[in-house]
N, C-alpha and C. Protein backbone atom coordinates (compact mmCIF):
# COMPACT_ATOMS: atom_id res chain seq x y z
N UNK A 1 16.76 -8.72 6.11
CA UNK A 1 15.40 -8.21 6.03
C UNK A 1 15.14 -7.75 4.60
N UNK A 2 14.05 -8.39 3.69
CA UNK A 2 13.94 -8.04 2.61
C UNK A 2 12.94 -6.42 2.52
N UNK A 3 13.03 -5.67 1.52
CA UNK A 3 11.79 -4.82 0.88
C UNK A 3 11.06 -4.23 1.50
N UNK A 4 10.44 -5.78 1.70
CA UNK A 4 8.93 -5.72 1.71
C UNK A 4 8.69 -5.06 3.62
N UNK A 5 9.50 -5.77 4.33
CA UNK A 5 9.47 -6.05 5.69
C UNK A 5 9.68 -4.07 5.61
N UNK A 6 10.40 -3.91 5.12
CA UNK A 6 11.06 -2.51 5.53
C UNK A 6 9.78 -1.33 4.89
N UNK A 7 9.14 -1.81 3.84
CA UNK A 7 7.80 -1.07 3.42
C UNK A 7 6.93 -0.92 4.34
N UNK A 8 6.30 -1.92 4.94
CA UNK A 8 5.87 -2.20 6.19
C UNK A 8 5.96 -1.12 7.25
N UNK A 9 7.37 -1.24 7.92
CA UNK A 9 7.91 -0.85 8.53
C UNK A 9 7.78 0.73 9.07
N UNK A 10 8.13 1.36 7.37
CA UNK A 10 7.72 2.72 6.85
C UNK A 10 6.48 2.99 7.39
N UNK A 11 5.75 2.50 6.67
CA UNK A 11 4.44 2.66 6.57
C UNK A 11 4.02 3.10 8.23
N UNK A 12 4.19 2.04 9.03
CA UNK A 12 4.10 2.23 10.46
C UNK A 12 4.87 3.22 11.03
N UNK A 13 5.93 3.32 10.56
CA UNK A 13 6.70 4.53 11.53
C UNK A 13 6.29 5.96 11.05
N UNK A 14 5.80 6.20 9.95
CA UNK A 14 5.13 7.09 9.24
C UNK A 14 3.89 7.64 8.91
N UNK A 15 3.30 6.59 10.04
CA UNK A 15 1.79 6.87 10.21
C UNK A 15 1.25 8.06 10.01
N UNK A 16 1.47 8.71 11.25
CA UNK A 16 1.17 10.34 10.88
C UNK A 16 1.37 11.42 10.01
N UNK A 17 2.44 11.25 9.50
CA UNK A 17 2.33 12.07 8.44
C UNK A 17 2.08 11.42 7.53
N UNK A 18 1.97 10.14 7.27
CA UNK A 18 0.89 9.83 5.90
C UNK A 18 -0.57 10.03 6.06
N UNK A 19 -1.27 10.25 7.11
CA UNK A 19 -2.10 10.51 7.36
C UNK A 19 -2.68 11.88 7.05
N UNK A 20 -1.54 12.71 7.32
CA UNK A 20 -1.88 14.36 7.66
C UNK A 20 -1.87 14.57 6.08
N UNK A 21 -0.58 13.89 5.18
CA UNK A 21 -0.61 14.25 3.69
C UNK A 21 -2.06 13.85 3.25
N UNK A 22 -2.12 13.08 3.50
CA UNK A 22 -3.28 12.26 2.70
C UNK A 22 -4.93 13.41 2.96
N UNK A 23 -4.95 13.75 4.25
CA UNK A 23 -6.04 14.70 4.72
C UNK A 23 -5.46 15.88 3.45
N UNK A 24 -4.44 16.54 3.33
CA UNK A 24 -4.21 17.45 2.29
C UNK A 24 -4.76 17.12 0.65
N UNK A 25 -4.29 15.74 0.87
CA UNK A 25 -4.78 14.87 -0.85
C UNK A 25 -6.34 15.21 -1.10
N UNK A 26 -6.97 15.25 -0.05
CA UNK A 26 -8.94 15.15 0.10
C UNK A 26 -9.09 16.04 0.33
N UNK A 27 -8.45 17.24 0.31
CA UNK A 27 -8.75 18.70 0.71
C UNK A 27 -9.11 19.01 -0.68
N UNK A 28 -7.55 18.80 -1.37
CA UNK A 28 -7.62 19.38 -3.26
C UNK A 28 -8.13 18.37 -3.78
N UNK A 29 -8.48 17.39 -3.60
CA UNK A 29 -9.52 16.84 -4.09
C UNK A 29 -11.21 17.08 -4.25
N UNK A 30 -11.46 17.81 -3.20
CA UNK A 30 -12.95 18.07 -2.98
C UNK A 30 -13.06 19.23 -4.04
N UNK A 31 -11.94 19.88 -3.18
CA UNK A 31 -11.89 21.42 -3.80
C UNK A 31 -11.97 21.00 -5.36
N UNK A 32 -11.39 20.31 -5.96
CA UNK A 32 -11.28 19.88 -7.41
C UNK A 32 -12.61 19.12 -7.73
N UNK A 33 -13.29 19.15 -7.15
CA UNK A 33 -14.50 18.27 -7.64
C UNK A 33 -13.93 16.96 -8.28
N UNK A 34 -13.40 16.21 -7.27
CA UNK A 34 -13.21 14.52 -7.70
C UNK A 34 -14.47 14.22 -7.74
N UNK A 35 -14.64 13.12 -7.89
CA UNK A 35 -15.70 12.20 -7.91
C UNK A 35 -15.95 11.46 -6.44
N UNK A 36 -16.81 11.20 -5.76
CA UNK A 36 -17.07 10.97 -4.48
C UNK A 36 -16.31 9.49 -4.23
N UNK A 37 -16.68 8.78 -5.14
CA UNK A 37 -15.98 7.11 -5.17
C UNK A 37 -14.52 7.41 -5.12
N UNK A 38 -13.64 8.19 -6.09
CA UNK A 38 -12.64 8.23 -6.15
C UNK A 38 -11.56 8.86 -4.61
N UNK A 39 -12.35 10.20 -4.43
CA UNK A 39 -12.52 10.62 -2.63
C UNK A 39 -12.13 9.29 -1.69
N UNK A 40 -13.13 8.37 -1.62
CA UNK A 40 -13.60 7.07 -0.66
C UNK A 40 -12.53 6.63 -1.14
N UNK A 41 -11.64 5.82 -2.37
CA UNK A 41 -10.88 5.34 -2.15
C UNK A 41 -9.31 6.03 -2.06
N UNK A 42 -9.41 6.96 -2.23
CA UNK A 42 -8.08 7.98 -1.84
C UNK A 42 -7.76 8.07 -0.34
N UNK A 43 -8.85 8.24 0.43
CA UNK A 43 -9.14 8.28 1.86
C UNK A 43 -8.06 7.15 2.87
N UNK A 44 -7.46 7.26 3.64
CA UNK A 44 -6.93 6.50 4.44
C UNK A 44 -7.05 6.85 5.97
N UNK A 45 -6.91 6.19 6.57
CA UNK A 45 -7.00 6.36 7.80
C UNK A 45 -6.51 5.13 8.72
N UNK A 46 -6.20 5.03 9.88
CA UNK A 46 -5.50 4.00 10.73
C UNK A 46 -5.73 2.22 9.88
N UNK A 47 -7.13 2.61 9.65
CA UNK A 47 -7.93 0.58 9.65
C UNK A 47 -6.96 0.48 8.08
N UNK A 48 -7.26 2.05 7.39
CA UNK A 48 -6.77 1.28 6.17
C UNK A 48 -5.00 1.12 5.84
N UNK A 49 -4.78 1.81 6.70
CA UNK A 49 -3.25 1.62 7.15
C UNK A 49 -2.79 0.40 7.57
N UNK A 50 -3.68 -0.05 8.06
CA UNK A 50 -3.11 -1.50 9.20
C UNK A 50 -3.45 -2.45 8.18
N UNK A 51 -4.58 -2.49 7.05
CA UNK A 51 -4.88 -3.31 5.95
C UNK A 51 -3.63 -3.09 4.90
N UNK A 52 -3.07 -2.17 4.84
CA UNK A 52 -2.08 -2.39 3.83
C UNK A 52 -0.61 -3.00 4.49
N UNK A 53 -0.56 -2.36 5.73
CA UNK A 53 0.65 -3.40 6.73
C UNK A 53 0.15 -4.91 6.26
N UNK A 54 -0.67 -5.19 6.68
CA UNK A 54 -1.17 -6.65 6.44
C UNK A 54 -0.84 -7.31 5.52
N UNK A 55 -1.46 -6.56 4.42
CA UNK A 55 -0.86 -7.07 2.92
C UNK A 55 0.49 -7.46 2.32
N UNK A 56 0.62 -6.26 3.01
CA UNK A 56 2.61 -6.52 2.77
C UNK A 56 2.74 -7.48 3.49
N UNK A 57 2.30 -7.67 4.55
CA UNK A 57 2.94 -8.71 5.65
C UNK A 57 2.90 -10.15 4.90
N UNK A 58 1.62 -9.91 4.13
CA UNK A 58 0.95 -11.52 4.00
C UNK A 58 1.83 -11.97 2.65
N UNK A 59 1.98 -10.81 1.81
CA UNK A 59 2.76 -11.12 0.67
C UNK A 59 4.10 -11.55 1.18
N UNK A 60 5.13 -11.12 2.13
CA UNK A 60 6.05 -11.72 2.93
C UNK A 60 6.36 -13.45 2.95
N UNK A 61 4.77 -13.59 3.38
CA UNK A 61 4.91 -14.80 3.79
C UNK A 61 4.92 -15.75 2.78
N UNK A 62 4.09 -15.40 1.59
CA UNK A 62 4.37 -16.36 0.13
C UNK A 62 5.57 -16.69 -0.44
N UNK A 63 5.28 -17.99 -0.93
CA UNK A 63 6.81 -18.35 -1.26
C UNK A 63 6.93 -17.65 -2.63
N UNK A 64 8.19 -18.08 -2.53
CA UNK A 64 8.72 -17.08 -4.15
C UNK A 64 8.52 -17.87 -5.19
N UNK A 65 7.79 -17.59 -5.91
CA UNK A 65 7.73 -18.18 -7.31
C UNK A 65 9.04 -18.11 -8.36
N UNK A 66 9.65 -17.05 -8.36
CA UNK A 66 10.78 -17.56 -9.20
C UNK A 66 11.33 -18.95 -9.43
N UNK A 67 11.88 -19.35 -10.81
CA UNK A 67 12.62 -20.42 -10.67
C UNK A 67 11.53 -21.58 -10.59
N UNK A 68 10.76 -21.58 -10.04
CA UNK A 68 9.73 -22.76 -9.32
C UNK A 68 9.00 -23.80 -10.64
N UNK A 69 9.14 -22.85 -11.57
CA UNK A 69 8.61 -23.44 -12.61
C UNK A 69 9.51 -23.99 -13.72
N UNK A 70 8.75 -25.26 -14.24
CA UNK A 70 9.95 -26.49 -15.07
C UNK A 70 9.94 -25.75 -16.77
N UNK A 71 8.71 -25.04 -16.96
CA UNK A 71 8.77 -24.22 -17.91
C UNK A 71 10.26 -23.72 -18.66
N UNK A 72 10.61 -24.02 -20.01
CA UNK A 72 11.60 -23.03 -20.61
C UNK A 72 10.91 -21.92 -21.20
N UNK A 73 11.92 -20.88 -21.71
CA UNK A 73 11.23 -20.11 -22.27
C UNK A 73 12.29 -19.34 -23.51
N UNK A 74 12.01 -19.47 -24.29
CA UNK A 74 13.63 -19.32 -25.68
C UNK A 74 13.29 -20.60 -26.29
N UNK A 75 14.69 -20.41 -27.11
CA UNK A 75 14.79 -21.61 -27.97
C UNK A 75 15.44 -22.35 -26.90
């Protein structure tokens, strides 16, 4: 199981308390007068949880570019 699978993984088994931190992150944030945009994207919650599972997931599935290319690079 590479990384990525296990980032994932985290992410899901850790739901809740990334959640609960993150509600703390937008607490001192407000309190700090962020910027409202910056707020919105700091913000997480389940959908955007399951969008970043995804991502990882999808990056998973790409092949590896290493190597792949006939390119040298040096003398």
């Amino acid at each position: 199981m590479g990384f990525e699978k296990k980032v994932a993984e985290a992410i899901e088994n850790n739901r809740e308390e990334i959640l609960k931190a993150n509600q703390i992150d937008i607490k001192v944030g407000k309190e700090n007068n962020m910027p409202a945009a910056l707020i919105d994207r700091l913000m997480l919650d389940d959908q955007r949880l399951d969008g970043i599972i995804e991502g990882v997931n999808t990056v998973i599935q790409l092949p590896d570019p290493i190597w792949r290319s006939k390119k040298k690079y040096g003398p």
